[in-house]
PDB file of N, CA and C in Angstrom:
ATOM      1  N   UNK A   1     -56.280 -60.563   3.417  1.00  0.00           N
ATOM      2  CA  UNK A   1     -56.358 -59.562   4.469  1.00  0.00           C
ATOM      3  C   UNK A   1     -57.298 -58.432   4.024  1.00  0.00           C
ATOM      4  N   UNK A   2     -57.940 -57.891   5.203  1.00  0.00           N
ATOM      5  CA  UNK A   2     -59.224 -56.795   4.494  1.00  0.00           C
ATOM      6  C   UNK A   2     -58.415 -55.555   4.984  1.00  0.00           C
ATOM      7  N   UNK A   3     -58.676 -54.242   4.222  1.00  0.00           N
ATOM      8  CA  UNK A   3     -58.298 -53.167   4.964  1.00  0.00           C
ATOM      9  C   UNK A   3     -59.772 -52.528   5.548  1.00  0.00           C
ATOM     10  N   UNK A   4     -59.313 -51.341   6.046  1.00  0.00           N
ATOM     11  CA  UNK A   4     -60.081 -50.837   7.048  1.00  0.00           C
ATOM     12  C   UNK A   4     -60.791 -49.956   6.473  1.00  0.00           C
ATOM     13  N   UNK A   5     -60.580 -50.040   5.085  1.00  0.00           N
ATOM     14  CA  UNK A   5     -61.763 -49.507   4.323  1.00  0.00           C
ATOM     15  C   UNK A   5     -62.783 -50.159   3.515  1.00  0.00           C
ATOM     16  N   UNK A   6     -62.328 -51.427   3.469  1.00  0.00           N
ATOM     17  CA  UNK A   6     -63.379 -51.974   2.739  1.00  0.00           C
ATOM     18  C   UNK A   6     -64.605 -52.529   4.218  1.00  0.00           C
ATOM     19  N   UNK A   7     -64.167 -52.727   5.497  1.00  0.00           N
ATOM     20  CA  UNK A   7     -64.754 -52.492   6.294  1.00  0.00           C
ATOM     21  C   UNK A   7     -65.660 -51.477   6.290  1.00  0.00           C
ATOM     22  N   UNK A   8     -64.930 -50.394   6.116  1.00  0.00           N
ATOM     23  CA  UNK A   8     -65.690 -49.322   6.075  1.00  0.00           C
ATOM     24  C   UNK A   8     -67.173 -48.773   5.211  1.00  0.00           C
ATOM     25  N   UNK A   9     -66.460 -49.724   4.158  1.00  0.00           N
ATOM     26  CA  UNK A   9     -67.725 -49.963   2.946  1.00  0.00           C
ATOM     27  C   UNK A   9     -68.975 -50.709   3.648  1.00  0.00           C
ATOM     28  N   UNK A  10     -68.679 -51.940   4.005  1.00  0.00           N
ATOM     29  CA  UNK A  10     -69.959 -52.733   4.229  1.00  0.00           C
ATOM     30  C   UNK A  10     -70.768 -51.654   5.668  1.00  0.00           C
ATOM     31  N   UNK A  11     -69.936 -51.476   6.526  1.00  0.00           N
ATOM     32  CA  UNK A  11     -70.722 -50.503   7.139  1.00  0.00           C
ATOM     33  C   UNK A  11     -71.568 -49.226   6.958  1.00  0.00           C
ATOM     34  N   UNK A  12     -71.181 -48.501   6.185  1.00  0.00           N
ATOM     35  CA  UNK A  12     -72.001 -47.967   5.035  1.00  0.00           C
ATOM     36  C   UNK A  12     -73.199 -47.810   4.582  1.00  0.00           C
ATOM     37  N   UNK A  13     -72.844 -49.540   3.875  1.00  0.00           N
ATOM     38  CA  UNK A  13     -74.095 -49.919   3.149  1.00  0.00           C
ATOM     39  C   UNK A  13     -74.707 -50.567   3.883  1.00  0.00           C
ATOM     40  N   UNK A  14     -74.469 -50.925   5.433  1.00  0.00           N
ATOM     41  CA  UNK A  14     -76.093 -51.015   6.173  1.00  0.00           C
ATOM     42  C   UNK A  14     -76.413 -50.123   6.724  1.00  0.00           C
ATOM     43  N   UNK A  15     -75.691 -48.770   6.953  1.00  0.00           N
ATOM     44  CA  UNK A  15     -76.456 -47.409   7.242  1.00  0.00           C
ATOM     45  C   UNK A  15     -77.618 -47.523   6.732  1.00  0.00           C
ATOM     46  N   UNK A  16     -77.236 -47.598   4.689  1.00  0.00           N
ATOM     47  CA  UNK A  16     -77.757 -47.213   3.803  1.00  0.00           C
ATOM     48  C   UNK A  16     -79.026 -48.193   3.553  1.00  0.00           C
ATOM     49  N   UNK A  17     -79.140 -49.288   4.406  1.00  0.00           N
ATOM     50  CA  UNK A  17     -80.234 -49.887   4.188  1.00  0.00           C
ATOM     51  C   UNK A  17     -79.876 -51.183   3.618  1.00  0.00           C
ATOM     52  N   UNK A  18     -78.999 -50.951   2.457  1.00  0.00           N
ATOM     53  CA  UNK A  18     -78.294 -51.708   1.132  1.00  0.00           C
ATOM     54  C   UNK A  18     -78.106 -53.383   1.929  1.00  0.00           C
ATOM     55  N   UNK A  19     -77.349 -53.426   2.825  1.00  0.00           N
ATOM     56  CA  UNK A  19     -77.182 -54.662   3.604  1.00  0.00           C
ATOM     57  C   UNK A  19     -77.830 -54.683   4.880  1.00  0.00           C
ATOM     58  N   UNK A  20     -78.320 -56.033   4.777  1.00  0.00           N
ATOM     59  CA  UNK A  20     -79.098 -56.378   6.418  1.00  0.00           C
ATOM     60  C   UNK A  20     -77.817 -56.370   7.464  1.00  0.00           C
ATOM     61  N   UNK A  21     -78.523 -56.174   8.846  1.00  0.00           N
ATOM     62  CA  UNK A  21     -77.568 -56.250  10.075  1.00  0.00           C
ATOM     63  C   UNK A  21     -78.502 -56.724  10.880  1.00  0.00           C
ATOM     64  N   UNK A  22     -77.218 -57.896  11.684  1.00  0.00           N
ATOM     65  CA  UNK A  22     -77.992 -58.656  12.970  1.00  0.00           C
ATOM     66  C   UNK A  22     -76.660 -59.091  13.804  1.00  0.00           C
ATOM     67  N   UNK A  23     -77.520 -59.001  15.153  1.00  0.00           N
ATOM     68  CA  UNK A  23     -76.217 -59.125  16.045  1.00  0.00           C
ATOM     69  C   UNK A  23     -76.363 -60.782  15.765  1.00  0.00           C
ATOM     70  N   UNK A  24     -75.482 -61.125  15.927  1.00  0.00           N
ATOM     71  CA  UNK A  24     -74.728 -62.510  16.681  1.00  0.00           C
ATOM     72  C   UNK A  24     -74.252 -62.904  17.879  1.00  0.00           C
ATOM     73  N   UNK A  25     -73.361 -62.146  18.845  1.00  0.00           N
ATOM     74  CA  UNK A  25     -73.947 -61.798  19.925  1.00  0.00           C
ATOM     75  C   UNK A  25     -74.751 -62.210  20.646  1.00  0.00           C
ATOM     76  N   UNK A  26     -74.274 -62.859  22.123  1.00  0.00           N
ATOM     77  CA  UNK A  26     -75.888 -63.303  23.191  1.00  0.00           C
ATOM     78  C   UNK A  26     -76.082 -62.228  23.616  1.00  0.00           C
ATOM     79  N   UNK A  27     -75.054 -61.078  24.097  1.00  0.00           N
ATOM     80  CA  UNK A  27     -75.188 -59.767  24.673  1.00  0.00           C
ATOM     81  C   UNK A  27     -75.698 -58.883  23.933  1.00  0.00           C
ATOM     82  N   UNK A  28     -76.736 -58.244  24.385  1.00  0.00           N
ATOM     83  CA  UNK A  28     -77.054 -57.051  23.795  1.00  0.00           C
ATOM     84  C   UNK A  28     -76.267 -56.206  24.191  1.00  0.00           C
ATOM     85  N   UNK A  29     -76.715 -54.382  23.399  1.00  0.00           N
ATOM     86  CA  UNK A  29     -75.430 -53.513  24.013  1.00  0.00           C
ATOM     87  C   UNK A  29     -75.184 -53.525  25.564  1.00  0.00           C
ATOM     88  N   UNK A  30     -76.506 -53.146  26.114  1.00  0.00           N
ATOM     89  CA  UNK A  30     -77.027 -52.606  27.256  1.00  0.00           C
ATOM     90  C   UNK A  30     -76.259 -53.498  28.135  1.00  0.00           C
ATOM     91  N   UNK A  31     -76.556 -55.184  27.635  1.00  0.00           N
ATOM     92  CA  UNK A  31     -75.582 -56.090  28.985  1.00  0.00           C
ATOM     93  C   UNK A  31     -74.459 -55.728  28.535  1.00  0.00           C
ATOM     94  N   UNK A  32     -73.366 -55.486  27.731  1.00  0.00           N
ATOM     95  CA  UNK A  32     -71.819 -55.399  27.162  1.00  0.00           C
ATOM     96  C   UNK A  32     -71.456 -54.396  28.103  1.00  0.00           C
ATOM     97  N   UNK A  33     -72.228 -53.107  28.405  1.00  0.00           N
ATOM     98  CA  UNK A  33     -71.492 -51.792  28.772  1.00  0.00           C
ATOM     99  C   UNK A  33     -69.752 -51.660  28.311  1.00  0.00           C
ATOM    100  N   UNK A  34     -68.962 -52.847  28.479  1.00  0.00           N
ATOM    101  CA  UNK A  34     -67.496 -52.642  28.071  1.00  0.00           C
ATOM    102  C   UNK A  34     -67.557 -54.450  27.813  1.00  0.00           C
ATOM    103  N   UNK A  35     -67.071 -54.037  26.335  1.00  0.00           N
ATOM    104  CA  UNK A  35     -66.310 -55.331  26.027  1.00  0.00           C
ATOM    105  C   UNK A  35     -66.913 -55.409  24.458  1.00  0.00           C
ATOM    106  N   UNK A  36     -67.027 -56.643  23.893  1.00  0.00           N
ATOM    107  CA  UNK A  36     -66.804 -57.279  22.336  1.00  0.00           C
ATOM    108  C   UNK A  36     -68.401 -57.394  22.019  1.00  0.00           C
ATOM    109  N   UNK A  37     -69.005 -56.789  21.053  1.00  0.00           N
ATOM    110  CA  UNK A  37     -70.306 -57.012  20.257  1.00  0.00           C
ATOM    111  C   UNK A  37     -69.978 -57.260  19.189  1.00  0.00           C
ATOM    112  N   UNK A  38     -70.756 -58.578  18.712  1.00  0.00           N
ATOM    113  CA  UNK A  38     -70.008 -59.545  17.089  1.00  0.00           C
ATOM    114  C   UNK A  38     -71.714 -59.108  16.081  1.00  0.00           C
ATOM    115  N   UNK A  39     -71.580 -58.413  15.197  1.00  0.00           N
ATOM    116  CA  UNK A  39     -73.072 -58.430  14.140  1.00  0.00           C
ATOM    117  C   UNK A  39     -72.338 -59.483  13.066  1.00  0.00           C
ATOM    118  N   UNK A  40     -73.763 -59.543  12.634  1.00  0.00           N
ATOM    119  CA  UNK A  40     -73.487 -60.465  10.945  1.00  0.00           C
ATOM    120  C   UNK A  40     -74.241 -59.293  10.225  1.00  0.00           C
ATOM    121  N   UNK A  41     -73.117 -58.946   8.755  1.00  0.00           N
ATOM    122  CA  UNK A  41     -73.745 -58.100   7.710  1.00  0.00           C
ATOM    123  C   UNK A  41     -73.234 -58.598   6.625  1.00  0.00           C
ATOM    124  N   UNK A  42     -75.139 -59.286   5.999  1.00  0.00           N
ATOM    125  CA  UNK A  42     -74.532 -59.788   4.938  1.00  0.00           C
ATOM    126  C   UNK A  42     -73.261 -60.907   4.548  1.00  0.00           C
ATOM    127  N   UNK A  43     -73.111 -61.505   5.401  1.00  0.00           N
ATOM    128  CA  UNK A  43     -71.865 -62.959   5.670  1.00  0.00           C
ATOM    129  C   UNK A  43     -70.850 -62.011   6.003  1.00  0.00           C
ATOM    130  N   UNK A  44     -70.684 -60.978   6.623  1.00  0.00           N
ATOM    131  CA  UNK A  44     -69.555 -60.693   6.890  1.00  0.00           C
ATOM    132  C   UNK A  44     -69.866 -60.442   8.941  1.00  0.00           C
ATOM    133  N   UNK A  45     -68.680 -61.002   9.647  1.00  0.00           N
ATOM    134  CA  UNK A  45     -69.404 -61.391  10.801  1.00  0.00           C
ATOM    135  C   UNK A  45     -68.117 -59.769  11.297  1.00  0.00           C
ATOM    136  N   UNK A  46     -68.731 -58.675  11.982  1.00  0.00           N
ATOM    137  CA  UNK A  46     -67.830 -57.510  12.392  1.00  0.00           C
ATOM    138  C   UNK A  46     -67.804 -57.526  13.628  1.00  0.00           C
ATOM    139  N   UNK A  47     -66.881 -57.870  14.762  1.00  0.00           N
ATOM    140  CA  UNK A  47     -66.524 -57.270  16.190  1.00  0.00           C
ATOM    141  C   UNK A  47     -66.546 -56.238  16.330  1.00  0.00           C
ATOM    142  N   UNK A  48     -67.585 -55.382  16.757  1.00  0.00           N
ATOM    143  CA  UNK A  48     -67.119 -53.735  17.896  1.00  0.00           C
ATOM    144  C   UNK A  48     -66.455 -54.301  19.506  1.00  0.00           C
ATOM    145  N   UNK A  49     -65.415 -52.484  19.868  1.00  0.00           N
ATOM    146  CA  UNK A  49     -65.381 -52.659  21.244  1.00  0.00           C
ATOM    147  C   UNK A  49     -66.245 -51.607  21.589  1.00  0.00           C
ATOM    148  N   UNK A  50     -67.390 -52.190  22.671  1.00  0.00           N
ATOM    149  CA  UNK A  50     -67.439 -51.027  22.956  1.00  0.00           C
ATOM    150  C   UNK A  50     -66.997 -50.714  24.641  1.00  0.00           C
ATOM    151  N   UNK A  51     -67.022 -49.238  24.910  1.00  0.00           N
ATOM    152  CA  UNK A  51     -66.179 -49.094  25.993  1.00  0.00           C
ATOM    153  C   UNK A  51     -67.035 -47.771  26.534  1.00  0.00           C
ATOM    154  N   UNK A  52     -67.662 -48.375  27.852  1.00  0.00           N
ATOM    155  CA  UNK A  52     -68.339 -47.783  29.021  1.00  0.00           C
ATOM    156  C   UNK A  52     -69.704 -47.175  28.072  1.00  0.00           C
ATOM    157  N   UNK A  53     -69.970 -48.304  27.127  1.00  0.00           N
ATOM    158  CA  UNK A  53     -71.655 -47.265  26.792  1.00  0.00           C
ATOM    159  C   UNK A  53     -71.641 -47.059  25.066  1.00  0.00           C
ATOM    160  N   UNK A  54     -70.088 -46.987  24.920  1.00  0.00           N
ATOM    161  CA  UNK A  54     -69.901 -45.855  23.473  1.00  0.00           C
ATOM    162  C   UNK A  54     -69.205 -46.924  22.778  1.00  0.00           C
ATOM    163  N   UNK A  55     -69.960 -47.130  21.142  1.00  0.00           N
ATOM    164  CA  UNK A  55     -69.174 -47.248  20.506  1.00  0.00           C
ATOM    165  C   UNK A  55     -67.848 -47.124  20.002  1.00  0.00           C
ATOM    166  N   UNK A  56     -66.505 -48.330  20.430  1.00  0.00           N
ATOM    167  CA  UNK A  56     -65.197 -47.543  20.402  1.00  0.00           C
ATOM    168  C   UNK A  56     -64.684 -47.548  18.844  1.00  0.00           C
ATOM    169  N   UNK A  57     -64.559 -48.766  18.808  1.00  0.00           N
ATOM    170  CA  UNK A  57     -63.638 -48.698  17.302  1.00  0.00           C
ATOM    171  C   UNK A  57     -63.786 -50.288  17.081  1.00  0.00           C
ATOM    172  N   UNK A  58     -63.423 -50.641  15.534  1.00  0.00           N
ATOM    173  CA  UNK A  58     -63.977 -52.117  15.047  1.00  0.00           C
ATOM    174  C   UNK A  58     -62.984 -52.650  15.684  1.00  0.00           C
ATOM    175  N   UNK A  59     -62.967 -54.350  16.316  1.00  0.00           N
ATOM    176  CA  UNK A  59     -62.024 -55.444  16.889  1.00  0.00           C
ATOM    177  C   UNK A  59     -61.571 -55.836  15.781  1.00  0.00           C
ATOM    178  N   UNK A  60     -62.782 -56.348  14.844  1.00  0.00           N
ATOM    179  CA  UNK A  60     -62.214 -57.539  13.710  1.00  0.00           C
ATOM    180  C   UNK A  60     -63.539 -57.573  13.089  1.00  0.00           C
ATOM    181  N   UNK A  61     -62.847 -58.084  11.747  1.00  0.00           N
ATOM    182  CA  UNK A  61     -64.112 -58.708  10.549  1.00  0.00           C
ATOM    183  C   UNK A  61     -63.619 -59.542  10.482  1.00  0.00           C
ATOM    184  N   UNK A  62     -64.490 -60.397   9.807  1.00  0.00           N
ATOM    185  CA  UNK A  62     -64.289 -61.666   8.902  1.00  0.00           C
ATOM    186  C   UNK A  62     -65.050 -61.557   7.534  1.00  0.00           C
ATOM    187  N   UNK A  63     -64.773 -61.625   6.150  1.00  0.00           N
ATOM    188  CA  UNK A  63     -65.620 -61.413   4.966  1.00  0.00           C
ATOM    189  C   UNK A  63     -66.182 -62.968   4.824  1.00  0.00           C
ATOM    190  N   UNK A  64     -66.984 -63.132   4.090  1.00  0.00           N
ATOM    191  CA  UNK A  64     -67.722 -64.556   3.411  1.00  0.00           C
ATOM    192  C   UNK A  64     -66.276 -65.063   2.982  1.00  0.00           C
ATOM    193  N   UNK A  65     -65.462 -64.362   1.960  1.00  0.00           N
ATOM    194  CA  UNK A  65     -64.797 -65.079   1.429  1.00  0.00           C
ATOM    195  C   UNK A  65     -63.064 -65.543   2.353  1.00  0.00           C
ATOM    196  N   UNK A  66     -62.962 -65.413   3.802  1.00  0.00           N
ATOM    197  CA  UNK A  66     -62.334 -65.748   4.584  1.00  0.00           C
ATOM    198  C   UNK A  66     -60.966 -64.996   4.806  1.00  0.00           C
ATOM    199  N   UNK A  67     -61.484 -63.795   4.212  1.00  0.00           N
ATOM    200  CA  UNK A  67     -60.116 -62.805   4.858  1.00  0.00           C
ATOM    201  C   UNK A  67     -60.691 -62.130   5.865  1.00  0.00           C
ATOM    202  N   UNK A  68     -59.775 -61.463   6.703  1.00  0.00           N
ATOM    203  CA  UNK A  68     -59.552 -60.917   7.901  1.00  0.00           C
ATOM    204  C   UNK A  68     -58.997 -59.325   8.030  1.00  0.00           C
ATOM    205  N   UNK A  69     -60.033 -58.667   8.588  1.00  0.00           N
ATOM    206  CA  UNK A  69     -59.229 -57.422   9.396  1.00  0.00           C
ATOM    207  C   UNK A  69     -58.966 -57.297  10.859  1.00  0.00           C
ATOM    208  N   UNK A  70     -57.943 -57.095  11.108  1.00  0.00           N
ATOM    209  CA  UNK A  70     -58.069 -57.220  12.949  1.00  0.00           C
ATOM    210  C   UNK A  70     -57.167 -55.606  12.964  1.00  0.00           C
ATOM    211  N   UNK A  71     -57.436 -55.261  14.167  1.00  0.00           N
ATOM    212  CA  UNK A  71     -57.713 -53.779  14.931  1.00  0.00           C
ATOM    213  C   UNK A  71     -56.188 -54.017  15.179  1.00  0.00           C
ATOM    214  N   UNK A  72     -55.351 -52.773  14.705  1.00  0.00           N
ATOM    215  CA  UNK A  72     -53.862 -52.075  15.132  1.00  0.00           C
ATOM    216  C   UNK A  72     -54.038 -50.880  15.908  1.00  0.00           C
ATOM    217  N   UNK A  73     -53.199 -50.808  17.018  1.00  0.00           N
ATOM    218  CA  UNK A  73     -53.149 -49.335  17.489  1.00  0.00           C
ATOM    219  C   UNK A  73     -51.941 -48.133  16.521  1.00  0.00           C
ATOM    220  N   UNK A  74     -51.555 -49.153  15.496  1.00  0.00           N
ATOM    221  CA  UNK A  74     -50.302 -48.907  14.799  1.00  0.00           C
ATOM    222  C   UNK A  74     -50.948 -47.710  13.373  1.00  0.00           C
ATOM    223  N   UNK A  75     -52.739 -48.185  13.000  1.00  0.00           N
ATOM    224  CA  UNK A  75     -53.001 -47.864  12.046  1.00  0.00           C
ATOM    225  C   UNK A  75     -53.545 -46.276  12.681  1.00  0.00           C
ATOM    226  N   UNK A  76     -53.586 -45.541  11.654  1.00  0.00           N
ATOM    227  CA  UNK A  76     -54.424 -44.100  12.066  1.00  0.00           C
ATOM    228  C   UNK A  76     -55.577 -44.288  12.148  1.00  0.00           C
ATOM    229  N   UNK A  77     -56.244 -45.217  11.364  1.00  0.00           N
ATOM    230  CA  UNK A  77     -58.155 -45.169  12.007  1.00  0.00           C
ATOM    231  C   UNK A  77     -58.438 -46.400  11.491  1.00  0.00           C
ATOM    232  N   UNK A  78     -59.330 -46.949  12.050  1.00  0.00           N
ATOM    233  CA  UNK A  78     -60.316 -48.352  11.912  1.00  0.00           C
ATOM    234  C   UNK A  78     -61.417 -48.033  10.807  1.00  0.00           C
ATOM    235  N   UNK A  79     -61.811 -49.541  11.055  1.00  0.00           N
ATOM    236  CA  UNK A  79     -63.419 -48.795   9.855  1.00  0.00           C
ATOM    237  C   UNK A  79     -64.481 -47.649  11.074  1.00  0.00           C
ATOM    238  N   UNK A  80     -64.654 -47.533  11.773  1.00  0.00           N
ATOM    239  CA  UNK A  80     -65.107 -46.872  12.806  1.00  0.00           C
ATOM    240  C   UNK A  80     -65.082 -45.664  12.836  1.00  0.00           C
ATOM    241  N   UNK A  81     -63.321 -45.211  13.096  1.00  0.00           N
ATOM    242  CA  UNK A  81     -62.812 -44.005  12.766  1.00  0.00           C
ATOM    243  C   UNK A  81     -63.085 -43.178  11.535  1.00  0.00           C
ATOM    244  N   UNK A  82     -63.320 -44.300  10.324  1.00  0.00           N
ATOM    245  CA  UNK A  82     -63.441 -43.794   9.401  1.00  0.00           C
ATOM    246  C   UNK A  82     -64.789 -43.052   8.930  1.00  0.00           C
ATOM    247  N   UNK A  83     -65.834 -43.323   9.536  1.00  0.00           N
ATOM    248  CA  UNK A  83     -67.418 -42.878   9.472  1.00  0.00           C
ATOM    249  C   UNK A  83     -67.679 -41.565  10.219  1.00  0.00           C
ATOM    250  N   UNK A  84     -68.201 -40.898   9.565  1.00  0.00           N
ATOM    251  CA  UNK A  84     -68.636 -39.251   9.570  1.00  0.00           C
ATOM    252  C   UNK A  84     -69.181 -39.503  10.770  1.00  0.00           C
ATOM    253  N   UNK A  85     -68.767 -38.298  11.655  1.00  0.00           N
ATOM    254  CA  UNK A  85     -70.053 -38.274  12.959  1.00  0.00           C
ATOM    255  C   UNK A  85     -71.564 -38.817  12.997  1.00  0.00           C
ATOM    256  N   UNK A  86     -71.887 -38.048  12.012  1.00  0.00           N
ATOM    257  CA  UNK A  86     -73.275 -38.373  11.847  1.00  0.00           C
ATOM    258  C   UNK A  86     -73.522 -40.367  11.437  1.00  0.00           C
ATOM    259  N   UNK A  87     -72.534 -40.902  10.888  1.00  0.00           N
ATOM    260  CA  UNK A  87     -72.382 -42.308  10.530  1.00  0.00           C
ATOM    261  C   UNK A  87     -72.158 -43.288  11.851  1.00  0.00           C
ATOM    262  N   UNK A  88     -71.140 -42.116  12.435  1.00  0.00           N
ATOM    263  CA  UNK A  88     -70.670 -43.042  13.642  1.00  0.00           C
ATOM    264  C   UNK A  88     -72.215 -43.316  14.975  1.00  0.00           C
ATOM    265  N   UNK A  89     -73.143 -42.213  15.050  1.00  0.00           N
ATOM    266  CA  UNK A  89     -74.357 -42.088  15.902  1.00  0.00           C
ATOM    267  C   UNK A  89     -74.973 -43.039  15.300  1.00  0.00           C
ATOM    268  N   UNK A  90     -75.543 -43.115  13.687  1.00  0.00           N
ATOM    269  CA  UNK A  90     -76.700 -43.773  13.273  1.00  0.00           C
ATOM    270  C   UNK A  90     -76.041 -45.433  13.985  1.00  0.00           C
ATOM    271  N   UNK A  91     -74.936 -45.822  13.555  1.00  0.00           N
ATOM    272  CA  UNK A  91     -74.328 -46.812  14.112  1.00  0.00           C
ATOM    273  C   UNK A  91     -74.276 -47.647  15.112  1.00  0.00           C
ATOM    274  N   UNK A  92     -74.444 -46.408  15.899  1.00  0.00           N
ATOM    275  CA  UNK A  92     -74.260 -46.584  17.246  1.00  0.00           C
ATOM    276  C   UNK A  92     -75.646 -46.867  17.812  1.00  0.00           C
ATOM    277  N   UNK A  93     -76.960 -46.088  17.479  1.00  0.00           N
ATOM    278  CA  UNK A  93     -77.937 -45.992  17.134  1.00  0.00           C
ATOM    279  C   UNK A  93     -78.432 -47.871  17.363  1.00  0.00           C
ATOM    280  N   UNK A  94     -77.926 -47.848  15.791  1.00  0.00           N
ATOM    281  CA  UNK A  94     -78.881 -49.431  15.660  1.00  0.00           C
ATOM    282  C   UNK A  94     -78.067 -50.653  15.919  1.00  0.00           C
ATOM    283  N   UNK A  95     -76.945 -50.371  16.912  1.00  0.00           N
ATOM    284  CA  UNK A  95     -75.999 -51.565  17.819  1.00  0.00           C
ATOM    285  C   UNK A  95     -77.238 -51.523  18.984  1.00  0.00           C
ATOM    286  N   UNK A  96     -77.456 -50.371  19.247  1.00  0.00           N
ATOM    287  CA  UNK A  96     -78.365 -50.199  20.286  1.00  0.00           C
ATOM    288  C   UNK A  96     -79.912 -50.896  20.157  1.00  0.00           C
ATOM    289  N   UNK A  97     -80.174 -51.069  19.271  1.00  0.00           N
ATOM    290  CA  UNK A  97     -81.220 -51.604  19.242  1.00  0.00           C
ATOM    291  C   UNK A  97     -81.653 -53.188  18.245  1.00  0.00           C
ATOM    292  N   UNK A  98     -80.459 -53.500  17.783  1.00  0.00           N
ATOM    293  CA  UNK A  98     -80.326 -55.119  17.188  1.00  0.00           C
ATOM    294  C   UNK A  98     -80.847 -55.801  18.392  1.00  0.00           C
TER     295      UNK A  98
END
């Protein structure tokens, strides 16, 4: 099982350049407006929701090595939640343009 911080890590490190990002995904953002965008970073395949436009919060990962994080309304923050404003835009940023 992954927590929602080591999520938080790989997201991060493709801010940071460190790991490639590519959607997987037939939808780009623009067709999604509301619903599920899947990237691959680095073998790790991450679900966003997004909702009416905006990046909401992570659905699910999957790592290379076959553990799983999936999205609680139970937890206080996602890997999502967890990224500085400024983390959460750049993010949002280059969902927008994969």
């Amino acid at each position: 099982m992954l927590s929602a911080h080591e999520v938080y890590q790989i997201l991060r490190d493709a801010l940071k350049g460190i790991r490639s990002m590519r959607r997987i995904a037939q939808e780009s953002w623009d067709e999604i407006y509301c619903g599920l965008m899947t990237i691959e970073v680095d073998g790790w395949q991450i679900t966003f929701f997004i909702d009416c436009g905006d990046l909401d919060y992570c659905d699910n990962c999957l790592s290379p090595d076959g553990r799983k994080y999936e999205f609680s309304s139970k937890e206080a923050f996602d890997p999502v939640g967890l990224l500085s404003s400024d983390e959460h835009r750049k993010l949002e940023e280059l969902l927008r343009h994969i």
